[in-house]
C-alpha atoms as a PDB file:
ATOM      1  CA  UNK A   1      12.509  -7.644  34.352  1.00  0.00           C
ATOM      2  CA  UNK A   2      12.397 -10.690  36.405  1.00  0.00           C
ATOM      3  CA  UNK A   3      11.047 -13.089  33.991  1.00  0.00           C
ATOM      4  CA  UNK A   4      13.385 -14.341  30.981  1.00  0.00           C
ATOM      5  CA  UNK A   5      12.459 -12.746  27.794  1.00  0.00           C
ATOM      6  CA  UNK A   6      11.106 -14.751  24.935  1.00  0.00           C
ATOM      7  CA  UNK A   7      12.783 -15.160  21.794  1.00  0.00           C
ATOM      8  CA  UNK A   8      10.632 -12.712  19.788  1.00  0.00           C
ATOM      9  CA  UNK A   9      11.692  -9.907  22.591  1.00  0.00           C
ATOM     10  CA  UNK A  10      14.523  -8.003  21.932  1.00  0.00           C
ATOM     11  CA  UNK A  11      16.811  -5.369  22.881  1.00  0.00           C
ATOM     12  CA  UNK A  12      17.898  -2.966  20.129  1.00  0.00           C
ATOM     13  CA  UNK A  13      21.360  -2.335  20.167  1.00  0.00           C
ATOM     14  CA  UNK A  14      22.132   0.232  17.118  1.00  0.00           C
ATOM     15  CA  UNK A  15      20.240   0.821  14.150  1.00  0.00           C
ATOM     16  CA  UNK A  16      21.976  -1.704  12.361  1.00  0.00           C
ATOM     17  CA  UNK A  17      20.183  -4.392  14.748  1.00  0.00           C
ATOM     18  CA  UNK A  18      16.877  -2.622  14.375  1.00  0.00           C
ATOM     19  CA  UNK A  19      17.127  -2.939  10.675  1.00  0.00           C
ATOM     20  CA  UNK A  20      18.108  -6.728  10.416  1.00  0.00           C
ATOM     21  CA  UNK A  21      15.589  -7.944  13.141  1.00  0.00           C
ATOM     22  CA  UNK A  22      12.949  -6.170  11.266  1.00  0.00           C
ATOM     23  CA  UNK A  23      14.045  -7.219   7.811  1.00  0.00           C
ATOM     24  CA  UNK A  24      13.947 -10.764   8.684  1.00  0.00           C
ATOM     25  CA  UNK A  25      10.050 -11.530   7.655  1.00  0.00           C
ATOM     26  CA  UNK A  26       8.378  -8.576   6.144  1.00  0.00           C
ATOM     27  CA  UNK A  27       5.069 -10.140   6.561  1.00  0.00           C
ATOM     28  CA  UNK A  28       5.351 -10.594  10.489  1.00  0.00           C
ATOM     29  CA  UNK A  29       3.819  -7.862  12.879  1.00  0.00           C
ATOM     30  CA  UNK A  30       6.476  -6.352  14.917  1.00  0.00           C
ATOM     31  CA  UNK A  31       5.951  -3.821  18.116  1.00  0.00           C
ATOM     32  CA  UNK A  32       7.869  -1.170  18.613  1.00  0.00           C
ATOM     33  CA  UNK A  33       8.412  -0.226  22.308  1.00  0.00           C
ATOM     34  CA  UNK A  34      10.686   3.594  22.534  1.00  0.00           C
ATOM     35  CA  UNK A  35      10.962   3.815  25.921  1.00  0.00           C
ATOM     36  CA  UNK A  36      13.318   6.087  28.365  1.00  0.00           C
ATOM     37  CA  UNK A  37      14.960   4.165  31.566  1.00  0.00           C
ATOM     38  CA  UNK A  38      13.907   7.274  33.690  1.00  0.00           C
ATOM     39  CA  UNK A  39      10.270   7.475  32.881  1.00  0.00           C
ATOM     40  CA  UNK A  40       8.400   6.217  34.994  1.00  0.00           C
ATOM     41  CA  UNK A  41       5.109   5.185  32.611  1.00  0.00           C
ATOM     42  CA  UNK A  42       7.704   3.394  31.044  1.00  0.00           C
ATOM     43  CA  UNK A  43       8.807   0.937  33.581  1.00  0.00           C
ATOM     44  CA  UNK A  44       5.107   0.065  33.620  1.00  0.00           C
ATOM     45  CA  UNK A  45       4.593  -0.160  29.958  1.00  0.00           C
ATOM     46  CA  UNK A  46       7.716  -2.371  29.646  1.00  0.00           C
ATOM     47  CA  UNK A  47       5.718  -4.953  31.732  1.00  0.00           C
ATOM     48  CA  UNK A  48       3.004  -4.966  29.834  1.00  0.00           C
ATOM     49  CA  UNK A  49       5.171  -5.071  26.522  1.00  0.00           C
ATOM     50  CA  UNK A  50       6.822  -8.297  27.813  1.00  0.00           C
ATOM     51  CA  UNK A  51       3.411  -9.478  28.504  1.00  0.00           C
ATOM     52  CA  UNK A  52       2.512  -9.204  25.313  1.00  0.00           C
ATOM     53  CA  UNK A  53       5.291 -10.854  23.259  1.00  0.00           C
ATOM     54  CA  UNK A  54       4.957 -13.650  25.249  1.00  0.00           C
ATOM     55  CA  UNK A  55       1.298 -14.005  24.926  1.00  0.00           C
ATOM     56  CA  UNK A  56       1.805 -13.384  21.134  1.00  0.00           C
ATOM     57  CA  UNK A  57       4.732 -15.464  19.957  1.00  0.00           C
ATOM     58  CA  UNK A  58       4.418 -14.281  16.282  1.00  0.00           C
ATOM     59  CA  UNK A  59       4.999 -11.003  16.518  1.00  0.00           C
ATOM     60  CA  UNK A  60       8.273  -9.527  16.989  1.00  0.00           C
ATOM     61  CA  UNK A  61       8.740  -6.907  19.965  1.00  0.00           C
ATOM     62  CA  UNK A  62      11.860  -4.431  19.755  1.00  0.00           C
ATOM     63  CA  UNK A  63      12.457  -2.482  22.402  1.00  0.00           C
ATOM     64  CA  UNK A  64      14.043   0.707  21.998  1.00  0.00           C
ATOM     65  CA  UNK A  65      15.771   3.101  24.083  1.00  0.00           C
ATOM     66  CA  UNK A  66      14.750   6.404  22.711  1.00  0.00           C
ATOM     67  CA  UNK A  67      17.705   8.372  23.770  1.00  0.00           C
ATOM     68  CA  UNK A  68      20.407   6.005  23.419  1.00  0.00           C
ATOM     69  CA  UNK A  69      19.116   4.958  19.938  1.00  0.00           C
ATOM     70  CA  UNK A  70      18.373   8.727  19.031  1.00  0.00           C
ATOM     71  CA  UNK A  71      18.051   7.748  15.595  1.00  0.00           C
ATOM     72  CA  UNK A  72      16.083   5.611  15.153  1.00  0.00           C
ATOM     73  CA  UNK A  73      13.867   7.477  18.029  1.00  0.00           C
ATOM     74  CA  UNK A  74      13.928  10.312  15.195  1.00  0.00           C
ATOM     75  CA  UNK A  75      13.452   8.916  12.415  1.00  0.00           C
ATOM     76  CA  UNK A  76       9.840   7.545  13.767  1.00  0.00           C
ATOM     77  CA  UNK A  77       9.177  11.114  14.739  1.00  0.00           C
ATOM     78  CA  UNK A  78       9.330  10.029  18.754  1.00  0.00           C
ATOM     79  CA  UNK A  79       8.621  13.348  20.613  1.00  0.00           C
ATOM     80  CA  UNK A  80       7.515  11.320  24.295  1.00  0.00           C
ATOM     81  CA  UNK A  81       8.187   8.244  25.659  1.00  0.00           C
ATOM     82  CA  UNK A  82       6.193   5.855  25.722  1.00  0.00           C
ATOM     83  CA  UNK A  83       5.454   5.777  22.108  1.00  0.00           C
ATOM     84  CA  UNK A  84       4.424   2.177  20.309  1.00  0.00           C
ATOM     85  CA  UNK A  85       4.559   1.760  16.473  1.00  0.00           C
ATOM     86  CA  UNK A  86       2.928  -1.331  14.832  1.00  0.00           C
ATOM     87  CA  UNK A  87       4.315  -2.039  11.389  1.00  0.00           C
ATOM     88  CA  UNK A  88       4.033  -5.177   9.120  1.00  0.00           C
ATOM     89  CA  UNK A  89       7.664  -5.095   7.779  1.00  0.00           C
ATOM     90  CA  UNK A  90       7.650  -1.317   6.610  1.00  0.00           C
ATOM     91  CA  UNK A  91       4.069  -0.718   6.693  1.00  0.00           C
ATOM     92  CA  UNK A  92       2.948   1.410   9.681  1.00  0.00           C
ATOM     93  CA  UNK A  93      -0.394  -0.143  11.172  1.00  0.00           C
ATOM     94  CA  UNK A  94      -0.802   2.001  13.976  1.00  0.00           C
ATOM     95  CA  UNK A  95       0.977   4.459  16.765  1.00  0.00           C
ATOM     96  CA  UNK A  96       0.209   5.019  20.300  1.00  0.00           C
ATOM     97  CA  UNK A  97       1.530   7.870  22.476  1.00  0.00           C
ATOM     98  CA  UNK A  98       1.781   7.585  26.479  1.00  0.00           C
ATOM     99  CA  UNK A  99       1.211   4.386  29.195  1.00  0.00           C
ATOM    100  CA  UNK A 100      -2.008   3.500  27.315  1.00  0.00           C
ATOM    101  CA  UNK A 101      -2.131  -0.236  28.179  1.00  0.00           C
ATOM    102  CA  UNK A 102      -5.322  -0.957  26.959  1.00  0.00           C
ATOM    103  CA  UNK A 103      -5.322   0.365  23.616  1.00  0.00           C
ATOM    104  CA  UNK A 104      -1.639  -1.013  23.201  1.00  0.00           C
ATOM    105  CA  UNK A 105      -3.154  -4.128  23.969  1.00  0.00           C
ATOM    106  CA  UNK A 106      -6.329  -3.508  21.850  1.00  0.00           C
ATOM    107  CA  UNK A 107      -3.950  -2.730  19.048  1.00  0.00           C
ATOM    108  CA  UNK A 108      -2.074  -5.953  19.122  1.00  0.00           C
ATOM    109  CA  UNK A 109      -4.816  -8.017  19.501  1.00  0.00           C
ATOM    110  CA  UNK A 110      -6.549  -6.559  16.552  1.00  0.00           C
ATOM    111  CA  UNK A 111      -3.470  -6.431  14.086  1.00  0.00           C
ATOM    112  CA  UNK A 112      -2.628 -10.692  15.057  1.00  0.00           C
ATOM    113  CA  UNK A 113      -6.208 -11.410  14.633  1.00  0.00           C
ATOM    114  CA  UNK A 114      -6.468 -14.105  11.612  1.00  0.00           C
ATOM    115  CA  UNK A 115      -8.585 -13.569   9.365  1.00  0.00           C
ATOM    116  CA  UNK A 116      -7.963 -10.085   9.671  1.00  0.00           C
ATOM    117  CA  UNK A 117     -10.544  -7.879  10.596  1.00  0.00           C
ATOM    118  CA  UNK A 118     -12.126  -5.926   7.494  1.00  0.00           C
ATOM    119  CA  UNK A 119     -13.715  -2.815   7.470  1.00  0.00           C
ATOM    120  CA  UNK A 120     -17.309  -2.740   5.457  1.00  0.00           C
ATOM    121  CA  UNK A 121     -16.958  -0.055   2.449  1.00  0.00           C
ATOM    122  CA  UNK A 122     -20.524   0.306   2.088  1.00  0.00           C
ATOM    123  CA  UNK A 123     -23.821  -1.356   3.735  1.00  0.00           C
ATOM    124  CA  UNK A 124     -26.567  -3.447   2.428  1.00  0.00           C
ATOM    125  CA  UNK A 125     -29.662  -0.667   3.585  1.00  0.00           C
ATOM    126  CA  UNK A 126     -27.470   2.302   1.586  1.00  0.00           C
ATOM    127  CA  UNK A 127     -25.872   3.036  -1.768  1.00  0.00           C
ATOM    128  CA  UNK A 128     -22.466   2.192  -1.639  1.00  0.00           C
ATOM    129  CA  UNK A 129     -19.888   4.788  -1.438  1.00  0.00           C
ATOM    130  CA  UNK A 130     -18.409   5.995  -4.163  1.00  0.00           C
ATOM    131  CA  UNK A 131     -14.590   5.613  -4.977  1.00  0.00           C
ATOM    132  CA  UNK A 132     -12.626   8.644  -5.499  1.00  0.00           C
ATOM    133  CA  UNK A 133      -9.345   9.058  -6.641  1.00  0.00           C
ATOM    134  CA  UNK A 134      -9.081  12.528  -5.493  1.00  0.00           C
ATOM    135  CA  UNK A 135      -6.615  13.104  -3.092  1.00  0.00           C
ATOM    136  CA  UNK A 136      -8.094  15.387   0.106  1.00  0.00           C
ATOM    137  CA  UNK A 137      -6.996  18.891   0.457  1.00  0.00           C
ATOM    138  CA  UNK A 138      -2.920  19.123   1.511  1.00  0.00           C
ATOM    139  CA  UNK A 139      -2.567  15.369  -0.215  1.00  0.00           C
ATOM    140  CA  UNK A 140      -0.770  14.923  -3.316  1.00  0.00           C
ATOM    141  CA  UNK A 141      -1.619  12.589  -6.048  1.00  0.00           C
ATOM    142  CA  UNK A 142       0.467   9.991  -7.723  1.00  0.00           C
ATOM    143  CA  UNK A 143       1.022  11.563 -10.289  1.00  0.00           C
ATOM    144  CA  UNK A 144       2.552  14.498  -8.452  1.00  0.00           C
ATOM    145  CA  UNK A 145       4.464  12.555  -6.092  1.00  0.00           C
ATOM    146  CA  UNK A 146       5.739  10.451  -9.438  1.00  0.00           C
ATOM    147  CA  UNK A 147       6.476  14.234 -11.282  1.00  0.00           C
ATOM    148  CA  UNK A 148       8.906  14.918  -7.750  1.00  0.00           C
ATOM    149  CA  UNK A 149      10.591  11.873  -7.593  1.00  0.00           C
ATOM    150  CA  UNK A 150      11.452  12.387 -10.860  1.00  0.00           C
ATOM    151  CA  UNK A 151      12.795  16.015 -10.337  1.00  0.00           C
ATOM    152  CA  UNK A 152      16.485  15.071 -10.460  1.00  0.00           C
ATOM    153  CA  UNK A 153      18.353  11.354 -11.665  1.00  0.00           C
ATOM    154  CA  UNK A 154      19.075  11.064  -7.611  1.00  0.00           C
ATOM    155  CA  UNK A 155      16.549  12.808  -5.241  1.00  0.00           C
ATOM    156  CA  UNK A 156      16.858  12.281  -2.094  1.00  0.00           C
ATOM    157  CA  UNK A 157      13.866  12.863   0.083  1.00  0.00           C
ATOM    158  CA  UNK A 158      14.949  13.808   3.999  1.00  0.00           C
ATOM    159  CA  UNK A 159      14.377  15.929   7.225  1.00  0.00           C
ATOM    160  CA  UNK A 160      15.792  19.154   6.369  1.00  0.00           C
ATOM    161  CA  UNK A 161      18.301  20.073   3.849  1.00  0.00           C
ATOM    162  CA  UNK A 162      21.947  18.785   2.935  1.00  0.00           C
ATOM    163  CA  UNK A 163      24.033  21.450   4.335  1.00  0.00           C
ATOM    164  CA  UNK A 164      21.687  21.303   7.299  1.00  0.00           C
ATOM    165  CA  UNK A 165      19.830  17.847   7.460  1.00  0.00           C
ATOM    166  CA  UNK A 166      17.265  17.450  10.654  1.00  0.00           C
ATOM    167  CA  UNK A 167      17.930  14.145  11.929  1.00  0.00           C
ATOM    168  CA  UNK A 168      20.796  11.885  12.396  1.00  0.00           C
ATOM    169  CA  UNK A 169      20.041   9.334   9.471  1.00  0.00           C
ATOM    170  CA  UNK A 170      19.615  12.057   7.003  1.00  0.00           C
ATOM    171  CA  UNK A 171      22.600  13.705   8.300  1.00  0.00           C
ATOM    172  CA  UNK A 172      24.912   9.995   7.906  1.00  0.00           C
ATOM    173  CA  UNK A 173      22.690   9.636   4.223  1.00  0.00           C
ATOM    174  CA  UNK A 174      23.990  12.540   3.113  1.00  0.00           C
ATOM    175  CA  UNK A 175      27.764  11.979   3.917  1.00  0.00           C
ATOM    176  CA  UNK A 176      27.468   8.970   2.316  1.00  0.00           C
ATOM    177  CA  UNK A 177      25.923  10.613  -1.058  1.00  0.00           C
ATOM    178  CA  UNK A 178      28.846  12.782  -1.223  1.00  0.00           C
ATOM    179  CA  UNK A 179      31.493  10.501  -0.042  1.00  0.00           C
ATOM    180  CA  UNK A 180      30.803   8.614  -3.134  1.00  0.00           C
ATOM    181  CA  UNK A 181      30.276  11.728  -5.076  1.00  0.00           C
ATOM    182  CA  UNK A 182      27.353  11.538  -5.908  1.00  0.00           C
ATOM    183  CA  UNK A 183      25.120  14.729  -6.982  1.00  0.00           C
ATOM    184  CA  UNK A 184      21.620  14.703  -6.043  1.00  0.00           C
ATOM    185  CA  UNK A 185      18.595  16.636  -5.920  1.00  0.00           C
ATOM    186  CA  UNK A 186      16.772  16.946  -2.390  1.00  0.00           C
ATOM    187  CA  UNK A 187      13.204  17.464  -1.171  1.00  0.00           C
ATOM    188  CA  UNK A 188      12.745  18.421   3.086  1.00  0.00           C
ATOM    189  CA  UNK A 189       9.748  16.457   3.792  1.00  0.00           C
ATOM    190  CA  UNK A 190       9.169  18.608   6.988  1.00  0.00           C
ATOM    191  CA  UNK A 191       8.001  21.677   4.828  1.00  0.00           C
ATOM    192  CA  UNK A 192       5.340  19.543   3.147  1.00  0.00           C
ATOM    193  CA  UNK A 193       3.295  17.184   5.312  1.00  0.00           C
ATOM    194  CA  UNK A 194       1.373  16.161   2.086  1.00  0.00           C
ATOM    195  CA  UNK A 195       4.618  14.724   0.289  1.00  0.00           C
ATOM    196  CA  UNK A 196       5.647  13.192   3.424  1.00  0.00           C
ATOM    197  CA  UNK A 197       2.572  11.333   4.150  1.00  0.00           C
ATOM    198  CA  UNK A 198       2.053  10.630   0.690  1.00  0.00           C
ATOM    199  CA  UNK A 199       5.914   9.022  -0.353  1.00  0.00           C
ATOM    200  CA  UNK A 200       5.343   6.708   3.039  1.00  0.00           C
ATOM    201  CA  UNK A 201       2.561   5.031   1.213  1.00  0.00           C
ATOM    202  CA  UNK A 202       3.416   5.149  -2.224  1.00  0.00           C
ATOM    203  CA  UNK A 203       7.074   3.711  -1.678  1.00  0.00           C
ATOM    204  CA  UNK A 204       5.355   1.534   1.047  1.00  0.00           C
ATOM    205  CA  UNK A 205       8.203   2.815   3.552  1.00  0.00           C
ATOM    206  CA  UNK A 206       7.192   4.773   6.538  1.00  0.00           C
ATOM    207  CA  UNK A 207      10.561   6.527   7.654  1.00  0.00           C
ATOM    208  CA  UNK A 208      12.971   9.068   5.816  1.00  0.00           C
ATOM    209  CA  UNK A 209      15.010   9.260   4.432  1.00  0.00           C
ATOM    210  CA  UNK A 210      14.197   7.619   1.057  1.00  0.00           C
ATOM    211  CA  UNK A 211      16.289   7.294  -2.131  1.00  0.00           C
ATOM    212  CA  UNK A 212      15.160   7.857  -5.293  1.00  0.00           C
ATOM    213  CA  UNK A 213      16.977   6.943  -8.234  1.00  0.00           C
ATOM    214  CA  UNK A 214      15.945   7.629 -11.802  1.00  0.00           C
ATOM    215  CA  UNK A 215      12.288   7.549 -10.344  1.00  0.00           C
ATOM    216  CA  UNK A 216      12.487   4.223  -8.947  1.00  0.00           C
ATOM    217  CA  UNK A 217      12.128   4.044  -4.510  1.00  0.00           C
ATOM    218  CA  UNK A 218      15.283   2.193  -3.748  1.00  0.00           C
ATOM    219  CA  UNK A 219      15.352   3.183   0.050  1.00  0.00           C
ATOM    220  CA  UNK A 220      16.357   4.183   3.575  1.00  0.00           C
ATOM    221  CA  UNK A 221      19.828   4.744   5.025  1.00  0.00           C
ATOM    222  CA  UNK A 222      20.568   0.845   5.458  1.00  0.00           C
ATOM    223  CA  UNK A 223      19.463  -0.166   2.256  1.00  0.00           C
ATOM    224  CA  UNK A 224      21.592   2.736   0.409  1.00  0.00           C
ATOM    225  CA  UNK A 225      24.875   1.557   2.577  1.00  0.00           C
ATOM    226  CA  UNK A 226      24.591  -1.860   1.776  1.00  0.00           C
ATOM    227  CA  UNK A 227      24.471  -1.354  -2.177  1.00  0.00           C
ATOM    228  CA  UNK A 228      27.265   1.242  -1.772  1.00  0.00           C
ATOM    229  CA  UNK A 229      29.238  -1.621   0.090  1.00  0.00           C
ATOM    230  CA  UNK A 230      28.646  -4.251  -2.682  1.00  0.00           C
ATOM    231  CA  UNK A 231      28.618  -2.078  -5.643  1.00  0.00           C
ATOM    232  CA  UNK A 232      24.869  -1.768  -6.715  1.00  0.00           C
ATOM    233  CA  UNK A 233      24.222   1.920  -6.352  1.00  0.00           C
ATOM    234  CA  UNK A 234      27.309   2.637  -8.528  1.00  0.00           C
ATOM    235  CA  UNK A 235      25.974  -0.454 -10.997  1.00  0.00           C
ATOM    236  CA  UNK A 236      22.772   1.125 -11.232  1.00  0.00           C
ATOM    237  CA  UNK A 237      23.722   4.879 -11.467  1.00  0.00           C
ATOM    238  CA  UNK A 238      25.895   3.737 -14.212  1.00  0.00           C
ATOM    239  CA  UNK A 239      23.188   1.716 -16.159  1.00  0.00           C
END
């Protein structure tokens, strides 16, 4: 790119980086960009990306390479590139797939739009539409979700299963658990789309793995290292 990048553009390095740029303000839009150096759509897109973050200055753009970063590339389910994922800190606002430049751009607009943009619930000329509680056919409730979490003290929900986890942070997630010696229970969100969709918006995190301990949501791989480093997982298993 011949242009200098603007300060809300960056390159992710390791999922480390990803995880501290995005952690910095979880009220602040960020932009995803997974992108592959020998795609062409995504030499195009990249443009347009750049564009973007320097026509919106308060949103923070992250470019990822999907193959280097694998990872992280897996853990957002990234089958193609180009794929874009909007989140608000951990909360996933939208997801395009391919060198769609207009809805990308649609997208962005839309989520940095202040006031917000809301959605009418009912209209004036009809009765309004009644809430239900009900969760669709496949969902799970709360209370089911809840009822799972609480399975085991430790649950751990992930891609795959311990002795044969499906992606690279449940695979480093689980040698953790067990380098610390810790027994837990485990749930492979892959054989149940309704759990998965459902613990991304009850725990308010849209990747997995998640941690679970004594029913509570305390997070992903990066959350769980850092309170093994300083001591809190073993402080609050011990509790």
């Amino acid at each position: 790119m011949a242009d200098a990048a603007p300060s809300n553009f960056h390159d992710v390095q390791s999922p480390e980086h990803f995880q501290s740029l995005l952690s910095q303000d979880l009220q602040r839009v960020s932009l995803i960009n997974f992108w592959a150096p020998w795609a062409a759509p995504c030499k195009q897109m990249n443009e347009v990306v750049l564009e973007l973050a320097k026509k919106y200055p308060q949103i923070l753009v992250l470019q990822v390479e999907a193959e280097t970063q694998a990872d992280i590339a897996e853990s957002f389910e990234v089958e193609a590139v180009p794929t874009f994922v909007i989140l608000r800190g951990h909360t996933l606002l939208g997801r395009i797939s391919g060198a769609d430049a207009p809805a990308l751009t649609k997208a962005i607009a839309e989520h940095t739009r202040s006031p917000p943009s809301i959605a009418p619930q009912s209209h004036t000329d009809r009765a309004p539409a009644a809430p239900s509680d009900a969760p669709a056919p496949g969902e799970k409730s709360a209370e089911e979700l809840t009822a799972l979490m609480n399975k085991e003290r430790v649950m751990l929900f992930m891609k795959g299963n311990p002795d044969a986890p499906r992606c690279g942070f449940s695979r480093r997630i689980v040698a953790l658990l067990r380098d610390q010696g810790i027994e837990f229970g485990s749930f492979d969100i892959l054989q149940d789309e309704g759990v998965r969709s459902g613990l991304k918006v009850l725990n308010n995190w849209p990747t997995f793995p998640q941690l679970i301990v004594k029913g509570e949501f305390v997070g992903g791989l990066d959350v769980v290292t850092e309170m093994v480093e300083n001591g809190e997982l073993k402080e609050m298993l011990e509790s």
